[in-house]
C-alpha atoms as a PDB file:
ATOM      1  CA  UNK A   1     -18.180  32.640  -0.013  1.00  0.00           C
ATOM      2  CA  UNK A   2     -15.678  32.379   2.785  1.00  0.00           C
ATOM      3  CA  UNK A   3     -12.468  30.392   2.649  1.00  0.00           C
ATOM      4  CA  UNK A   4     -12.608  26.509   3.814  1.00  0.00           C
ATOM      5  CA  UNK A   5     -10.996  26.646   6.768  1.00  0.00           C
ATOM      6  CA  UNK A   6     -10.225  22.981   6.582  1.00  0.00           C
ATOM      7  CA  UNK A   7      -8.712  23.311   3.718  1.00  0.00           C
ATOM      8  CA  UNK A   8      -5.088  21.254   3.539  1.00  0.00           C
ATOM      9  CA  UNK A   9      -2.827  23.568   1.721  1.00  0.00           C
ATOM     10  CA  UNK A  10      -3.884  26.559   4.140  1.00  0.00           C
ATOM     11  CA  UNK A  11      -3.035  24.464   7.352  1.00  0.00           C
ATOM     12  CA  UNK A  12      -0.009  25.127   8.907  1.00  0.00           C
ATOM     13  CA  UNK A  13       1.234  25.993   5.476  1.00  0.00           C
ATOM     14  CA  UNK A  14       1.296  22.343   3.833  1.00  0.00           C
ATOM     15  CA  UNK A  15       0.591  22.111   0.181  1.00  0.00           C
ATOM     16  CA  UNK A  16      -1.341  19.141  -1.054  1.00  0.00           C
ATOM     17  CA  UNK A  17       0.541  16.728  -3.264  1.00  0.00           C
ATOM     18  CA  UNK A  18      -2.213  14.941  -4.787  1.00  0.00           C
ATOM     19  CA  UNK A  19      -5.610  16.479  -6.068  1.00  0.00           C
ATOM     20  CA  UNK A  20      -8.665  15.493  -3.345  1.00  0.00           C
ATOM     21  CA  UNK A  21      -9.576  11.806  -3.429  1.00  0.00           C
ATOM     22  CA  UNK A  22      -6.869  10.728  -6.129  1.00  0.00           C
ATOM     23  CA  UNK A  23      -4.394   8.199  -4.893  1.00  0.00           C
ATOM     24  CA  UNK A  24      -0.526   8.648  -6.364  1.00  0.00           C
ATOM     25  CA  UNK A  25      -0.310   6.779  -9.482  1.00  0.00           C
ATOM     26  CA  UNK A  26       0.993   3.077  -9.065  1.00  0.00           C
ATOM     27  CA  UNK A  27      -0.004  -0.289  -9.322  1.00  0.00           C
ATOM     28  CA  UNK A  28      -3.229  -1.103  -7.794  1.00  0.00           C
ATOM     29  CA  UNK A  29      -2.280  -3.989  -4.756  1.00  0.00           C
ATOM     30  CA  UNK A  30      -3.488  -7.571  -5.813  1.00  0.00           C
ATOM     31  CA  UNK A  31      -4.247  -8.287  -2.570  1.00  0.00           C
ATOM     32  CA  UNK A  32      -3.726  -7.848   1.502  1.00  0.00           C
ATOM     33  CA  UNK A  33       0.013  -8.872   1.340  1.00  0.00           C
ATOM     34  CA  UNK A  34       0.431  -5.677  -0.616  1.00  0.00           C
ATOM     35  CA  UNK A  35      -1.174  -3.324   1.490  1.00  0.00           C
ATOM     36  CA  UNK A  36       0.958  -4.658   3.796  1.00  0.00           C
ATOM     37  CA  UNK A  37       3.834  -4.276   2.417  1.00  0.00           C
ATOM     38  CA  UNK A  38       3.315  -0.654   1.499  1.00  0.00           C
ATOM     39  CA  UNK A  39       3.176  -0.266   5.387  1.00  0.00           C
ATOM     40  CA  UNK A  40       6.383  -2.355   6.473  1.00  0.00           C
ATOM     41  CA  UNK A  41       8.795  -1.519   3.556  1.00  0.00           C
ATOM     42  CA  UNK A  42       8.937   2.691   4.784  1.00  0.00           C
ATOM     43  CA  UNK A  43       9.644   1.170   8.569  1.00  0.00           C
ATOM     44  CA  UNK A  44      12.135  -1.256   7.278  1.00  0.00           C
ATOM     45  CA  UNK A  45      14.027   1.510   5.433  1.00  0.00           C
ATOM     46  CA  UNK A  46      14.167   3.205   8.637  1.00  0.00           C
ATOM     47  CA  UNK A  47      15.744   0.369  11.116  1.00  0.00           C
ATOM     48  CA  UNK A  48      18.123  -0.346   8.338  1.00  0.00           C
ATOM     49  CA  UNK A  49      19.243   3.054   7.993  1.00  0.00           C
ATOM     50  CA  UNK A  50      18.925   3.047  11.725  1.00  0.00           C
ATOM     51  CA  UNK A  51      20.808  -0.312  12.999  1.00  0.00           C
ATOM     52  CA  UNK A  52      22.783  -1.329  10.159  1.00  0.00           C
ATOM     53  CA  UNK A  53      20.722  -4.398   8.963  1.00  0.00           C
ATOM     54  CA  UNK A  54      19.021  -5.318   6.058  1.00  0.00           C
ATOM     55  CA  UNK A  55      15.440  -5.921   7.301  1.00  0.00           C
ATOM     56  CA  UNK A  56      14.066  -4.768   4.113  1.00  0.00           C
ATOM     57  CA  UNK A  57      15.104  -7.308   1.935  1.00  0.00           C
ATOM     58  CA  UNK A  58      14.360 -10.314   4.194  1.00  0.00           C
ATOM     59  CA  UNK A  59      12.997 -13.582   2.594  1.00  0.00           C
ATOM     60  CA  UNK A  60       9.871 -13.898   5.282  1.00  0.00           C
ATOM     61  CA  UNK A  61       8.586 -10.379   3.994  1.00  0.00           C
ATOM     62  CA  UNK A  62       8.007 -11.785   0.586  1.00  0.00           C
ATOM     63  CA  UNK A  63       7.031 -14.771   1.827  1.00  0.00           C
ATOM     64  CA  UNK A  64       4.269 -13.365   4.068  1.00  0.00           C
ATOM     65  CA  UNK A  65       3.239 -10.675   1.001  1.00  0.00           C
ATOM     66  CA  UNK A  66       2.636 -13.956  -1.358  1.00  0.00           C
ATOM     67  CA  UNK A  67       0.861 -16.056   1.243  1.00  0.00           C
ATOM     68  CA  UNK A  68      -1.508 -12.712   2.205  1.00  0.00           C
ATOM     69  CA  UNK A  69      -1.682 -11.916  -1.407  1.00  0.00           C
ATOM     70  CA  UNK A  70      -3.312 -15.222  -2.047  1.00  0.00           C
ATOM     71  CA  UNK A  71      -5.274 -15.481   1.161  1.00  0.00           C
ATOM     72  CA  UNK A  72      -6.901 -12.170   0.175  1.00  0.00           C
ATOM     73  CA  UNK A  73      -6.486 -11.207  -3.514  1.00  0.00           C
ATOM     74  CA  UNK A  74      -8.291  -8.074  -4.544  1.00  0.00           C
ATOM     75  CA  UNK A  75      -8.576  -9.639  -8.055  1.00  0.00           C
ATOM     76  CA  UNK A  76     -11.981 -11.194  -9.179  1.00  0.00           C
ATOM     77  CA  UNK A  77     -11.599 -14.686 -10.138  1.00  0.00           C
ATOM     78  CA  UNK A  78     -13.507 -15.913 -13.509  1.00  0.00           C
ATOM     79  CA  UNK A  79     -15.077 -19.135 -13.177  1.00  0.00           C
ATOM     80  CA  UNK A  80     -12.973 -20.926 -15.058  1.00  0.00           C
ATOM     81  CA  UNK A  81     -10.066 -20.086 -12.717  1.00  0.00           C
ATOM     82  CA  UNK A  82     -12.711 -20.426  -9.323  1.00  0.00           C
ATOM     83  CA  UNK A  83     -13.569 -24.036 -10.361  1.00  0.00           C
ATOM     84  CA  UNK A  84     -17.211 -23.538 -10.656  1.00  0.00           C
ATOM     85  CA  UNK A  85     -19.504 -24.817 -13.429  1.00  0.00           C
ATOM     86  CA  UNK A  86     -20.715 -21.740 -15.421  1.00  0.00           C
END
């Protein structure tokens, strides 16, 4: 059988980091606010490093994570919690 030629670690020479369809170990987000998060911090880090400021560790970032979190939590809800009758 031929080679994949899609294959990731034979492109351009890049190794994969991770096996196929396995995330990097971590805490699962609880919700939107998290996901978030894991996009902003990395860009933060970089116009700190950048400008001199400390964007990254700004009180409306974890105030928007919270609020988002509990907007839209990944985390089922029992009923008791929900408010409904069982």
């Amino acid at each position: 059988m031929p080679d994949d030629p899609f294959d990731p670690a034979k492109i351009g020479g890049m190794k994969s980091k991770t096996e196929p369809g396995r995330r990097k170990s971590g805490p699962a987000p609880a919700g939107l606010g998290d996901v978030v998060a894991a996009f902003a911090q990395p860009i933060a880090r970089a116009i700190d490093s950048a400008a001199g400021t400390d964007i990254q560790n700004c009180g409306g970032c974890k105030q928007r994570r919270e609020k988002l979190n509990r907007v839209l939590s990944f985390q089922r809800r029992s009923k008791i919690d929900s408010g409904q009758p069982e």
